[in-house]
PDB file of N, CA and C in Angstrom:
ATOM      1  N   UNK A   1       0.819  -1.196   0.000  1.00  0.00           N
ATOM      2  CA  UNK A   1       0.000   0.000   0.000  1.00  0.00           C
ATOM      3  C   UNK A   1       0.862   1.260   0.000  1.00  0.00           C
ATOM      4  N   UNK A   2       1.900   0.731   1.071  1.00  0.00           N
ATOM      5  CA  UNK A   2       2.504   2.487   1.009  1.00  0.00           C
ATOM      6  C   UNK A   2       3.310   2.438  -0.493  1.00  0.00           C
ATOM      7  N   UNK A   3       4.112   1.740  -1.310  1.00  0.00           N
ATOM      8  CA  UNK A   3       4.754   1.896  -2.511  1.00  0.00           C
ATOM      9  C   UNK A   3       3.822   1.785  -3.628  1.00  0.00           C
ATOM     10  N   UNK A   4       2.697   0.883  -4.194  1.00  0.00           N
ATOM     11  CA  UNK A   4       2.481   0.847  -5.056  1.00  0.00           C
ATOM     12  C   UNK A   4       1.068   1.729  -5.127  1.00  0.00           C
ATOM     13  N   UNK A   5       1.210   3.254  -5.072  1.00  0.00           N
ATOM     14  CA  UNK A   5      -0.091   3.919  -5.083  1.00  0.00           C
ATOM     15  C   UNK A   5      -0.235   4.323  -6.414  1.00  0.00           C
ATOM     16  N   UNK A   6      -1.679   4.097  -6.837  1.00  0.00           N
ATOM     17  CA  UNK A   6      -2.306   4.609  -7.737  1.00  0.00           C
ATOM     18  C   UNK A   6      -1.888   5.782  -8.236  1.00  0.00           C
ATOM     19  N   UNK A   7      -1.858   6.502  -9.556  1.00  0.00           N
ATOM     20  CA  UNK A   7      -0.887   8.108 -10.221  1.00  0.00           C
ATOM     21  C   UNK A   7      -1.957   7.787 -11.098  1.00  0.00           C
ATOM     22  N   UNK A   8      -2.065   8.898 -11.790  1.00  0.00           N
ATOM     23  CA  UNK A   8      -2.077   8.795 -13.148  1.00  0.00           C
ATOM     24  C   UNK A   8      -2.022   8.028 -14.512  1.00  0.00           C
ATOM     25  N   UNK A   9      -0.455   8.158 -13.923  1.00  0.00           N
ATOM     26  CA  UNK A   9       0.285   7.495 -14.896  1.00  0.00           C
ATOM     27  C   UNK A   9       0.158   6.018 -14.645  1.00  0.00           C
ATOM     28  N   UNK A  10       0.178   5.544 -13.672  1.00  0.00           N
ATOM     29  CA  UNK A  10      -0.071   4.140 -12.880  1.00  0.00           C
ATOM     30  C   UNK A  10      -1.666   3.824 -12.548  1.00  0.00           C
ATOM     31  N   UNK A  11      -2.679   4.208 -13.032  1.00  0.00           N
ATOM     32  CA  UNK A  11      -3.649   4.149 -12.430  1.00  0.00           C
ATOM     33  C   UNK A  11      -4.282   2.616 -12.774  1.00  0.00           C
ATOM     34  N   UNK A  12      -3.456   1.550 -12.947  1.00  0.00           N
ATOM     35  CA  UNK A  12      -4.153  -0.095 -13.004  1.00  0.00           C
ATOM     36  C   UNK A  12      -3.661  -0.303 -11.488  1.00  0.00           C
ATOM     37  N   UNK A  13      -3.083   0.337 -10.624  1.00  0.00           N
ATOM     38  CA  UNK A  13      -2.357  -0.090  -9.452  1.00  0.00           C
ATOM     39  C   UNK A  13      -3.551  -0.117  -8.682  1.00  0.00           C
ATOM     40  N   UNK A  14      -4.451  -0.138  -8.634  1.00  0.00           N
ATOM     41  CA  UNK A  14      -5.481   0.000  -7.456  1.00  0.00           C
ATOM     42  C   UNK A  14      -5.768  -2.143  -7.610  1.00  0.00           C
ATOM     43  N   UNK A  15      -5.573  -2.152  -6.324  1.00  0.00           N
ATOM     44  CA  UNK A  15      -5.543  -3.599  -5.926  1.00  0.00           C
ATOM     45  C   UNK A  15      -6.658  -3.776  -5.073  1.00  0.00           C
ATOM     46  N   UNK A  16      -7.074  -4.671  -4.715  1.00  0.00           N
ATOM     47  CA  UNK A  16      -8.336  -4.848  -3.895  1.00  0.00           C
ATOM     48  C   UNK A  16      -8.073  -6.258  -3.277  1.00  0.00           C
ATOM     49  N   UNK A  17      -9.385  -6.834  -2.901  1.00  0.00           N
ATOM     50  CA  UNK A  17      -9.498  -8.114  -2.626  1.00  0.00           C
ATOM     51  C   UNK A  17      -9.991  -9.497  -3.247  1.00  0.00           C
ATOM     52  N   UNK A  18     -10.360  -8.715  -4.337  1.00  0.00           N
ATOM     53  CA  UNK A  18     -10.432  -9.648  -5.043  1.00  0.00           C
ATOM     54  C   UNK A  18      -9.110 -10.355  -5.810  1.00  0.00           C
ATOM     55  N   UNK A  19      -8.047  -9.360  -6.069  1.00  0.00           N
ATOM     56  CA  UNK A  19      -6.873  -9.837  -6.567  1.00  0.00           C
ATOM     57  C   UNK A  19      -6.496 -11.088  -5.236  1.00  0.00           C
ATOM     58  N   UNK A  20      -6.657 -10.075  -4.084  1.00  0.00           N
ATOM     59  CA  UNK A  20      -6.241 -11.421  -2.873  1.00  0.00           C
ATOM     60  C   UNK A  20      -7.125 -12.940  -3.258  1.00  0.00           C
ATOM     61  N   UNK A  21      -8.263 -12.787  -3.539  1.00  0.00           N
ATOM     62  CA  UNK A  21      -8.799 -14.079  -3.970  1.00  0.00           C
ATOM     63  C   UNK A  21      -8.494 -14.687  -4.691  1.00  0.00           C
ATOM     64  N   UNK A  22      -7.776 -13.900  -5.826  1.00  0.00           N
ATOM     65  CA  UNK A  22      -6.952 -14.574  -6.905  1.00  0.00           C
ATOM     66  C   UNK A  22      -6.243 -15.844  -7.103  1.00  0.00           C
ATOM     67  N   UNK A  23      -4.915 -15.054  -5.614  1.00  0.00           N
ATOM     68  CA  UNK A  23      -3.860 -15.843  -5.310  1.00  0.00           C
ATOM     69  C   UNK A  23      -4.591 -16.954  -4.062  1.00  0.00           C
ATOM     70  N   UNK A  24      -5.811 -17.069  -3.707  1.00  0.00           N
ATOM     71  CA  UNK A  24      -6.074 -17.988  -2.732  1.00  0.00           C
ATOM     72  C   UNK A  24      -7.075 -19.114  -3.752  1.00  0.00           C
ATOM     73  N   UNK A  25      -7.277 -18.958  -4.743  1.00  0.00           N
ATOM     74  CA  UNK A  25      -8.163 -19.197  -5.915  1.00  0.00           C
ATOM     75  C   UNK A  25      -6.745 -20.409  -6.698  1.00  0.00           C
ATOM     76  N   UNK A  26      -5.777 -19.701  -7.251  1.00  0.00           N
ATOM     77  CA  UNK A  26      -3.998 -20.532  -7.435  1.00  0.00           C
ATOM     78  C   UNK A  26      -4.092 -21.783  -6.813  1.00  0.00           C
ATOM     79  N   UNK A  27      -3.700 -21.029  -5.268  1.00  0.00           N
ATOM     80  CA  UNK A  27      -2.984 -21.896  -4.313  1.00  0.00           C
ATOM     81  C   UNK A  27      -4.352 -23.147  -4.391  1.00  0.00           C
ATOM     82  N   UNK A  28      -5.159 -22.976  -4.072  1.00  0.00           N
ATOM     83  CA  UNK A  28      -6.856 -23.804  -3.447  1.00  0.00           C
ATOM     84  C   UNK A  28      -6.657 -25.310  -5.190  1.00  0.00           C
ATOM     85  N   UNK A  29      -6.234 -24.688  -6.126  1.00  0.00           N
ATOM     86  CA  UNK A  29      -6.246 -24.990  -7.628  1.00  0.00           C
ATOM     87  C   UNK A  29      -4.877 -26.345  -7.684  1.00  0.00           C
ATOM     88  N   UNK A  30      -4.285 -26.422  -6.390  1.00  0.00           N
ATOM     89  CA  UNK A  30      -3.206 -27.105  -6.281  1.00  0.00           C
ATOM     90  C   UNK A  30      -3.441 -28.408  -6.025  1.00  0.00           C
ATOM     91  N   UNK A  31      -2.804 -29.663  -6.784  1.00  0.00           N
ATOM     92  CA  UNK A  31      -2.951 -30.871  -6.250  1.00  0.00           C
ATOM     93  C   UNK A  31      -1.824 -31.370  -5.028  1.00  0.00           C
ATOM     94  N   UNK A  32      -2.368 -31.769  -4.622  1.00  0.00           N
ATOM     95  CA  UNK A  32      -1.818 -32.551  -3.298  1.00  0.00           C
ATOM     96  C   UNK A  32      -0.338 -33.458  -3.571  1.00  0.00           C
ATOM     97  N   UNK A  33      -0.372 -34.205  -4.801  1.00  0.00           N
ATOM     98  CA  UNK A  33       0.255 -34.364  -4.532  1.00  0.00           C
ATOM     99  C   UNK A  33       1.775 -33.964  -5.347  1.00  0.00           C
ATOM    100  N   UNK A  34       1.174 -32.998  -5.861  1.00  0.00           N
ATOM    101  CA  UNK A  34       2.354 -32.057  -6.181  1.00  0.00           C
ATOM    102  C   UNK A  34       2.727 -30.906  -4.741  1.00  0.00           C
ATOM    103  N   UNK A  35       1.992 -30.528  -4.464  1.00  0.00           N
ATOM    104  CA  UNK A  35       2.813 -29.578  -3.330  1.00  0.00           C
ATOM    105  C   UNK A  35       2.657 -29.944  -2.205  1.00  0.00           C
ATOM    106  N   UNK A  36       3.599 -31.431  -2.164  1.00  0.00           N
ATOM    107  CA  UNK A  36       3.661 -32.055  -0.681  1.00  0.00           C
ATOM    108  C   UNK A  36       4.550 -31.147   0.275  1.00  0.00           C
ATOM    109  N   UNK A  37       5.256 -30.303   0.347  1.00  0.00           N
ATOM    110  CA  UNK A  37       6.261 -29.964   1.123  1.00  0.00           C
ATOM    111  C   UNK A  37       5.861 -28.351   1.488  1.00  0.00           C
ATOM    112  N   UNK A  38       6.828 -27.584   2.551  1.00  0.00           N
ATOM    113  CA  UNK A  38       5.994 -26.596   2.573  1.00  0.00           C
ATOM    114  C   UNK A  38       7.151 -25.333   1.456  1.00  0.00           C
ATOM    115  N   UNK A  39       8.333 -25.891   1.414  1.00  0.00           N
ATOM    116  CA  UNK A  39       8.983 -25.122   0.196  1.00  0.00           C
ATOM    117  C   UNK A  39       8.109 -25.128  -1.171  1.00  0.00           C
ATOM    118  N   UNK A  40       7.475 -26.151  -1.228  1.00  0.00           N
ATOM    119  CA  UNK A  40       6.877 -25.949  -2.622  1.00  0.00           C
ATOM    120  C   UNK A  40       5.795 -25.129  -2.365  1.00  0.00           C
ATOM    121  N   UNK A  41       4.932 -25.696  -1.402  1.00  0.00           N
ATOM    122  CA  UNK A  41       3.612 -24.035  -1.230  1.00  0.00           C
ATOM    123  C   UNK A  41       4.122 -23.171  -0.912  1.00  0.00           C
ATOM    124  N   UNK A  42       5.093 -22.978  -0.851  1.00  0.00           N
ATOM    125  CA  UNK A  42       5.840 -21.371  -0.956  1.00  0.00           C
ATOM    126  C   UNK A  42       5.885 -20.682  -2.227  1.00  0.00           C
ATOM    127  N   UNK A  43       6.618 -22.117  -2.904  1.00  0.00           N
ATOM    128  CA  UNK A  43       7.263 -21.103  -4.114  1.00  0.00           C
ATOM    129  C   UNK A  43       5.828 -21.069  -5.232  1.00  0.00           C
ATOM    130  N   UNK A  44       4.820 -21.992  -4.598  1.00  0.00           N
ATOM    131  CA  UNK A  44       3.136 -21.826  -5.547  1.00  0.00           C
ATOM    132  C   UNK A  44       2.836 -20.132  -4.860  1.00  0.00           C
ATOM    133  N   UNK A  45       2.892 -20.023  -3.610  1.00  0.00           N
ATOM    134  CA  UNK A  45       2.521 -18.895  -3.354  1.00  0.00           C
ATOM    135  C   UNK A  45       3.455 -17.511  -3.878  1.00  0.00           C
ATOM    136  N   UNK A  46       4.395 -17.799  -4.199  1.00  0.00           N
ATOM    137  CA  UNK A  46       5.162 -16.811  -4.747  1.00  0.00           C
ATOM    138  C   UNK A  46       5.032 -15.936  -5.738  1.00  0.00           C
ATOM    139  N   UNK A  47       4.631 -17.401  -6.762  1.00  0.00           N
ATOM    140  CA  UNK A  47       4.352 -17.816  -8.310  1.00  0.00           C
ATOM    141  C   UNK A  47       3.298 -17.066  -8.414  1.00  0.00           C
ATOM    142  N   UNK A  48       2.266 -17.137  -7.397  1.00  0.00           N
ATOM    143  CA  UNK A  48       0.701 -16.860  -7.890  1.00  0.00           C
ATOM    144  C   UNK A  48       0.789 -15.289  -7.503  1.00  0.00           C
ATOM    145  N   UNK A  49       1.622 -14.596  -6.518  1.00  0.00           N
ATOM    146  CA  UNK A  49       1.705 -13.516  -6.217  1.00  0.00           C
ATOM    147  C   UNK A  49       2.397 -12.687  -7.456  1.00  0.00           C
ATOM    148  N   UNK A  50       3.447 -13.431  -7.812  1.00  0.00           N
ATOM    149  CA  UNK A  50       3.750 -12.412  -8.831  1.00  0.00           C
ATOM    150  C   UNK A  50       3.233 -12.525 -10.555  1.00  0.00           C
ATOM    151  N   UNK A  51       2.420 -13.576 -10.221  1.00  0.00           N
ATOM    152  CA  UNK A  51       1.004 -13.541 -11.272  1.00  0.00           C
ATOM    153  C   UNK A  51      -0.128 -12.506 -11.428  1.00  0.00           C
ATOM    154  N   UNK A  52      -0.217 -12.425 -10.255  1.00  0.00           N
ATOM    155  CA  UNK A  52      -1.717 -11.563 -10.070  1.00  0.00           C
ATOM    156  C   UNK A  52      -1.251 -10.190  -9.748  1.00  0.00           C
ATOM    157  N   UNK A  53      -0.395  -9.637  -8.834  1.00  0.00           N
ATOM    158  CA  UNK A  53       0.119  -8.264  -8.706  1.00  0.00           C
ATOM    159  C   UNK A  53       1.284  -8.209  -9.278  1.00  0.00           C
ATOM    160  N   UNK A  54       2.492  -8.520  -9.523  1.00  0.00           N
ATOM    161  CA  UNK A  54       3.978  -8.252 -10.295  1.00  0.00           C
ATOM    162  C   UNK A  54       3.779  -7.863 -11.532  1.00  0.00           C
ATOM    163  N   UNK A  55       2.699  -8.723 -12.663  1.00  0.00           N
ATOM    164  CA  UNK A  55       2.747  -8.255 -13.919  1.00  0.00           C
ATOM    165  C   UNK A  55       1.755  -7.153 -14.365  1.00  0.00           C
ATOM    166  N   UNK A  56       0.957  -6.927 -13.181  1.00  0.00           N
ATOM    167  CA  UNK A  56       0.578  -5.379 -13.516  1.00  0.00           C
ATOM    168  C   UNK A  56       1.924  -4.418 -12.983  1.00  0.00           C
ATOM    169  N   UNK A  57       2.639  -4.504 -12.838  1.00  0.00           N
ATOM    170  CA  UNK A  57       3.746  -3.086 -12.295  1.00  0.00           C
ATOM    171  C   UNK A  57       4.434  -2.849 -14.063  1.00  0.00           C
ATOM    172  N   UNK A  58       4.880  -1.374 -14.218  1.00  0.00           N
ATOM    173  CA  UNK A  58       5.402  -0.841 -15.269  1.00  0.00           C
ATOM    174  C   UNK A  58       6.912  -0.643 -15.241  1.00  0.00           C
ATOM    175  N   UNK A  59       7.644  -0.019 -13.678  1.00  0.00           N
ATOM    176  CA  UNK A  59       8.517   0.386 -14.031  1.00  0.00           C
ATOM    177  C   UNK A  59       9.453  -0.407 -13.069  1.00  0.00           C
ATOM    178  N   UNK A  60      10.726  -0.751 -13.758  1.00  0.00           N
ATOM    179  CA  UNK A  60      11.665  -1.495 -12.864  1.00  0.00           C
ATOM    180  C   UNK A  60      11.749  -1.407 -11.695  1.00  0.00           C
ATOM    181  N   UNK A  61      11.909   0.004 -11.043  1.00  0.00           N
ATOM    182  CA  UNK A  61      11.506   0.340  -9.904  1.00  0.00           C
ATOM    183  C   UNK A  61      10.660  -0.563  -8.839  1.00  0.00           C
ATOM    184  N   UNK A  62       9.337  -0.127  -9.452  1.00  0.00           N
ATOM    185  CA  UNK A  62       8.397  -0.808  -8.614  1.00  0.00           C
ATOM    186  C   UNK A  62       8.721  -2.470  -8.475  1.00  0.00           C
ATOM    187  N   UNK A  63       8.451  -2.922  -9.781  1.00  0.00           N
ATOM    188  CA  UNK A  63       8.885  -4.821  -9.931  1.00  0.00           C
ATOM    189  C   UNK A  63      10.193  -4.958  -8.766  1.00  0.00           C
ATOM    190  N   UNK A  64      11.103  -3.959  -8.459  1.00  0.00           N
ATOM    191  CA  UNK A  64      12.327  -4.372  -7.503  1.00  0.00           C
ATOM    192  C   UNK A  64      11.706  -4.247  -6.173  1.00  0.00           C
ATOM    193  N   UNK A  65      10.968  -3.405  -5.941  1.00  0.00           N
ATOM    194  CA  UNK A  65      10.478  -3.028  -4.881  1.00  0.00           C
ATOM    195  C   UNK A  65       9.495  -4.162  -4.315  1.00  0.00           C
ATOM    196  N   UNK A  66       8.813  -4.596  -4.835  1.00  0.00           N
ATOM    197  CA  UNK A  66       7.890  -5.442  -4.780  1.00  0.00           C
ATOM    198  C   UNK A  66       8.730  -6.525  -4.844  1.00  0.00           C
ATOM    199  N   UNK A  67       9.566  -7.315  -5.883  1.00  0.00           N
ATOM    200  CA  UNK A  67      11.151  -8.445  -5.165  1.00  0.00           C
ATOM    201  C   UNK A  67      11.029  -8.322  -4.038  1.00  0.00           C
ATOM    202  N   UNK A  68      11.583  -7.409  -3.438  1.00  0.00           N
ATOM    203  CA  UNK A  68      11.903  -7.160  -2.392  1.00  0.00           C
ATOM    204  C   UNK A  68      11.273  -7.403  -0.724  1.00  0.00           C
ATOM    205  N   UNK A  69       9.839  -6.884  -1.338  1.00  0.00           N
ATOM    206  CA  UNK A  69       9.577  -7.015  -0.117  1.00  0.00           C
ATOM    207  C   UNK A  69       8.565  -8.476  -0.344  1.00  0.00           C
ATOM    208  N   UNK A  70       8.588  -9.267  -1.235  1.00  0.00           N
ATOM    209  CA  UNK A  70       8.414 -10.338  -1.487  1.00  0.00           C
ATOM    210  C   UNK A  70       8.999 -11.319  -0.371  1.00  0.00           C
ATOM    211  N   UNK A  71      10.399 -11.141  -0.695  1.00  0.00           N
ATOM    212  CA  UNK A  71      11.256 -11.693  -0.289  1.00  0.00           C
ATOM    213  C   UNK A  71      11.788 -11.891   0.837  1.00  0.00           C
ATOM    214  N   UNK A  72      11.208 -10.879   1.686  1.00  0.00           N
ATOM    215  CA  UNK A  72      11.113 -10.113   3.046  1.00  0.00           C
ATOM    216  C   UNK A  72      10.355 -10.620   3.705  1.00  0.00           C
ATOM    217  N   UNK A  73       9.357 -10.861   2.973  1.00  0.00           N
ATOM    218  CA  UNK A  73       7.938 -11.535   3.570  1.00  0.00           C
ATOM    219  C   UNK A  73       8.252 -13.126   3.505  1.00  0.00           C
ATOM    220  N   UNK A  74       9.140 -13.457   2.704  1.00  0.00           N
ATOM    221  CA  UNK A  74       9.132 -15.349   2.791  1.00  0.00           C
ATOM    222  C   UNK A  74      10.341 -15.412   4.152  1.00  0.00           C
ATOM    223  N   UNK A  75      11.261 -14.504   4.081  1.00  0.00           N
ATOM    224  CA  UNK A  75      12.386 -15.244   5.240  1.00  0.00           C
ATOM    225  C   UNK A  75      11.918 -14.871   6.101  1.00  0.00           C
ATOM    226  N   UNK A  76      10.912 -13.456   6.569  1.00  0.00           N
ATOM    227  CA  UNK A  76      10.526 -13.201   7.905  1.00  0.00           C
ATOM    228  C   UNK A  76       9.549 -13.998   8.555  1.00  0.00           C
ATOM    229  N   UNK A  77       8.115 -13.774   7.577  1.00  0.00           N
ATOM    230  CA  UNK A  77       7.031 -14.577   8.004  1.00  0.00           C
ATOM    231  C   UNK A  77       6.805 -16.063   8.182  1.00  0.00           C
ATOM    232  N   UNK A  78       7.371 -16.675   6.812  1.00  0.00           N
ATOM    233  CA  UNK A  78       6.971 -17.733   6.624  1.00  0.00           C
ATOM    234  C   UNK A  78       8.665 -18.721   6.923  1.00  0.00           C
ATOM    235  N   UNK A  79       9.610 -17.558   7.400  1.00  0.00           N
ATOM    236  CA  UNK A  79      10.905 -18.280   7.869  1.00  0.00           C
ATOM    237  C   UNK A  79      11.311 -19.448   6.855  1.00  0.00           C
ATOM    238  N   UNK A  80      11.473 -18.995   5.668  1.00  0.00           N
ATOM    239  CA  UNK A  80      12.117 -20.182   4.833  1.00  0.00           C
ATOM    240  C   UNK A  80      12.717 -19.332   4.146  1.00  0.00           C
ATOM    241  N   UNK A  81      14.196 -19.810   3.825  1.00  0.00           N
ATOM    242  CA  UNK A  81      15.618 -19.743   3.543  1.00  0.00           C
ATOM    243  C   UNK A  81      15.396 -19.006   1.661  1.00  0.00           C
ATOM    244  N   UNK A  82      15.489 -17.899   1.194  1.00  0.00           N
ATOM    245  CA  UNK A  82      15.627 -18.018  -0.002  1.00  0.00           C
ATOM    246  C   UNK A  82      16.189 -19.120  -1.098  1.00  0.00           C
ATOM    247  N   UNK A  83      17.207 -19.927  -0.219  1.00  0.00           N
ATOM    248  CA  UNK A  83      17.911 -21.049  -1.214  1.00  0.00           C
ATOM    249  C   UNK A  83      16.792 -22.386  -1.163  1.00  0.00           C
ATOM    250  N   UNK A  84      15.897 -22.368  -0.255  1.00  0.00           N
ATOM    251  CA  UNK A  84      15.054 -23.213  -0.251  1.00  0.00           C
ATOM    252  C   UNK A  84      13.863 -22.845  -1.360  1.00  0.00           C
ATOM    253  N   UNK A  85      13.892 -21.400  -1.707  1.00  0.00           N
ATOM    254  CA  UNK A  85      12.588 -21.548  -2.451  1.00  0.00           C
ATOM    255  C   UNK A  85      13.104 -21.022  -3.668  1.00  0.00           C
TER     256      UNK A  85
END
């Protein structure tokens, strides 16, 4: 919310909850016994995140920014190792 605000120039950036349903819509779409482990529902959740919000962003900038705190969010929250996912 605080980086990717709506401009003008950016005005597809308005995100909601339904995009969140999106990525819970992905993940829900998953067979069992492909994402036995929890590195792999990671990297499905990753996948589906930068499906549904990453390929709307325009400028390198933002796409790094959003890396970023991607990435932030897997070693902090979900405590798994970037080399794991």
């Amino acid at each position: 919310m605080k980086f990717l605000l709506p401009i003008p120039k950016k005005s597809h950036y308005l995100f909601n909850l339904r995009d969140v349903a999106k990525v819970f819509q992905g993940l829900c779409k998953a067979q069992v016994k492909v994402v036995d482990t929890v590195a792999t529902f990671v990297r499905l959740w990753v996948h589906e995140m930068n499906r549904v919000f990453r390929d709307r962003l325009l400028d390198k900038k933002d796409t790094a920014d959003f890396d970023s705190l991607l990435k932030k969010s897997v070693a902090d929250k979900l405590m798994i190792a970037e080399a794991e996912v």
